[in-house]
C-alpha atoms as a PDB file:
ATOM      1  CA  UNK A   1      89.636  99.124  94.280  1.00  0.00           C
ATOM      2  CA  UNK A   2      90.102 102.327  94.237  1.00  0.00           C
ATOM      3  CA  UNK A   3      91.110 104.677  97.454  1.00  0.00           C
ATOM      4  CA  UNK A   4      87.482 106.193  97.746  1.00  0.00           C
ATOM      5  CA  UNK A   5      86.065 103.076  97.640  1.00  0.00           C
ATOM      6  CA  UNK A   6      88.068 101.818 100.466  1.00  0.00           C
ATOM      7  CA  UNK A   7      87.532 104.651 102.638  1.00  0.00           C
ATOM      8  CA  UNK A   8      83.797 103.930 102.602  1.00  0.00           C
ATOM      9  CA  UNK A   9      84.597 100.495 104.010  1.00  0.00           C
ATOM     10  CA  UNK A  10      87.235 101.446 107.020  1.00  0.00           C
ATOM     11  CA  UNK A  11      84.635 102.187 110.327  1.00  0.00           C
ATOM     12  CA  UNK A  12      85.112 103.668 113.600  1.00  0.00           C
ATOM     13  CA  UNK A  13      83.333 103.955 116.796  1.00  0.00           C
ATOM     14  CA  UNK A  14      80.182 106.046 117.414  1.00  0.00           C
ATOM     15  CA  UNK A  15      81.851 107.215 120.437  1.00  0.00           C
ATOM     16  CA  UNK A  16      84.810 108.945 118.215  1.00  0.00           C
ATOM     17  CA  UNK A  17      84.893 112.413 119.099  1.00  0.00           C
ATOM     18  CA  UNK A  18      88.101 113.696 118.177  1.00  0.00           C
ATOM     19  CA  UNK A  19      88.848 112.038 115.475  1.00  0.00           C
ATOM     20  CA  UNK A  20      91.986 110.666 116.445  1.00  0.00           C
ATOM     21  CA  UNK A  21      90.930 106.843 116.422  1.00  0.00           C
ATOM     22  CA  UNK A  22      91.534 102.974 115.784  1.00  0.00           C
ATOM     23  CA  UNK A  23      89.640 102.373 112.255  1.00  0.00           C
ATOM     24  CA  UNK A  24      88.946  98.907 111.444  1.00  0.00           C
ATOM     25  CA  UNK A  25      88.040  97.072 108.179  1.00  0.00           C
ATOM     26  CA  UNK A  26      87.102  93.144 108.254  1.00  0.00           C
ATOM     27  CA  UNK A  27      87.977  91.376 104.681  1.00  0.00           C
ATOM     28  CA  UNK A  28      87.268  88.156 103.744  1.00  0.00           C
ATOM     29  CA  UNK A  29      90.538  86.667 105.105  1.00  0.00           C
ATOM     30  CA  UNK A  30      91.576  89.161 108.123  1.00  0.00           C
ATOM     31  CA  UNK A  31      90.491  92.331 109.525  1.00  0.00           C
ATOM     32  CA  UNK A  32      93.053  95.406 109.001  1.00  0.00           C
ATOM     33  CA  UNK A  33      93.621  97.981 111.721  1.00  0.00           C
ATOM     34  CA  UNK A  34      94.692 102.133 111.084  1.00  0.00           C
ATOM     35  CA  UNK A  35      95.280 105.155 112.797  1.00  0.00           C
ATOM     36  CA  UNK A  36      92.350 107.127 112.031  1.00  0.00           C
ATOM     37  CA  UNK A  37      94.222 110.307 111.221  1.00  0.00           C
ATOM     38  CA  UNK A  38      95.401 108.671 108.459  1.00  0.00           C
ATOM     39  CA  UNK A  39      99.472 109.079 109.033  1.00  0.00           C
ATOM     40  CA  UNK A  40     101.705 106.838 108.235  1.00  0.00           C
ATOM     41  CA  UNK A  41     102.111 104.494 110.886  1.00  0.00           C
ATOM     42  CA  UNK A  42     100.895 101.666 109.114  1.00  0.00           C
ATOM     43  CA  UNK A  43      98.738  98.932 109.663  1.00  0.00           C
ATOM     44  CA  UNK A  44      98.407  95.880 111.969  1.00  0.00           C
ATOM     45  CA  UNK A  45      96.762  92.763 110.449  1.00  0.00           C
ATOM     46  CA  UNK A  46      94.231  90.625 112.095  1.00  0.00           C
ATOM     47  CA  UNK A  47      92.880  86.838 112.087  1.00  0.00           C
ATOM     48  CA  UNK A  48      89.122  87.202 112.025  1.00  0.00           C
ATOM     49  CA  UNK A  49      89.681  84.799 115.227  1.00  0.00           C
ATOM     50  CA  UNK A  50      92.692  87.277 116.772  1.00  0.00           C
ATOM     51  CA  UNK A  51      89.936  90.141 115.783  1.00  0.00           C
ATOM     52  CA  UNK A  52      87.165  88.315 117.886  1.00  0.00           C
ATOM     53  CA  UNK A  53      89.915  88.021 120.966  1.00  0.00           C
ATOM     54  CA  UNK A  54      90.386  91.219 120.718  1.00  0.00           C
ATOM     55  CA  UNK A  55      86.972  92.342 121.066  1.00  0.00           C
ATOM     56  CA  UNK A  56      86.209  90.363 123.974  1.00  0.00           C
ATOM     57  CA  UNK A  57      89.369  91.391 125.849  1.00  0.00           C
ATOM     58  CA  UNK A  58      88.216  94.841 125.341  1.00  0.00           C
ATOM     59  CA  UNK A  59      84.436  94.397 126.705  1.00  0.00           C
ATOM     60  CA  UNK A  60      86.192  92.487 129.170  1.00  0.00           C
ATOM     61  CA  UNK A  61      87.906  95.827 130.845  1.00  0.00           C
ATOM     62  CA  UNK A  62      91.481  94.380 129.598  1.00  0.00           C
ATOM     63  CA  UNK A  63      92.133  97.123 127.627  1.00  0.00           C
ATOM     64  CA  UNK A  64      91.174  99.967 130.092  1.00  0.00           C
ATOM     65  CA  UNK A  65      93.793 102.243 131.874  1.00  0.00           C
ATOM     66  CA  UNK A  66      94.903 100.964 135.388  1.00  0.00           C
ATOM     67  CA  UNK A  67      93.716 104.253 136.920  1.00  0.00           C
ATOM     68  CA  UNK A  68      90.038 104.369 134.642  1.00  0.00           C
ATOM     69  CA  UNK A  69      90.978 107.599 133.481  1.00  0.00           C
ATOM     70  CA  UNK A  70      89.644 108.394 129.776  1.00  0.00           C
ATOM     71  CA  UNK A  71      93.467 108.812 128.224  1.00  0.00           C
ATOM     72  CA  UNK A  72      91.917 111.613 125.501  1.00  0.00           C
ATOM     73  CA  UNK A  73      89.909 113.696 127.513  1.00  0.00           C
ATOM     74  CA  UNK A  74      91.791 113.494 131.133  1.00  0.00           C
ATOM     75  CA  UNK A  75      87.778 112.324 132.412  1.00  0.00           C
ATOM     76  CA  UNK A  76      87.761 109.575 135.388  1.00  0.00           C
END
């Protein structure tokens, strides 16, 4: 597969502004996670099961800052 090819496949939130983002892209046997800006901090590898947890901690409010501020923008 070639690198342009992949890049069509990696998404992101609608609610990415800055750019500076968790991309996501489910396979067939796991669903890989990037830094959006593309650097070189590597990747974290999923179970499409550990993927679903993940999601539903997230709508769940586990994720969100203990003081509900909005960490990129400084917005409560």
């Amino acid at each position: 597969m070639s690198n342009g090819e992949e890049q069509v496949r990696w998404r992101k939130s609608s609610h990415s502004n800055s750019g500076d983002c968790l991309e996501w892209l489910v396979e067939q046997d796991m669903v890989r996670l990037r830094d959006s800006t593309g650097g070189s901090s590597g990747e974290i590898q999923l179970s499409h099961s550990q993927w679903l947890a993940f999601l539903a901690a997230v709508k769940a409010g586990e994720a969100d800052l203990p003081d509900g501020r909005d960490l990129d923008h400084g917005i409560p």
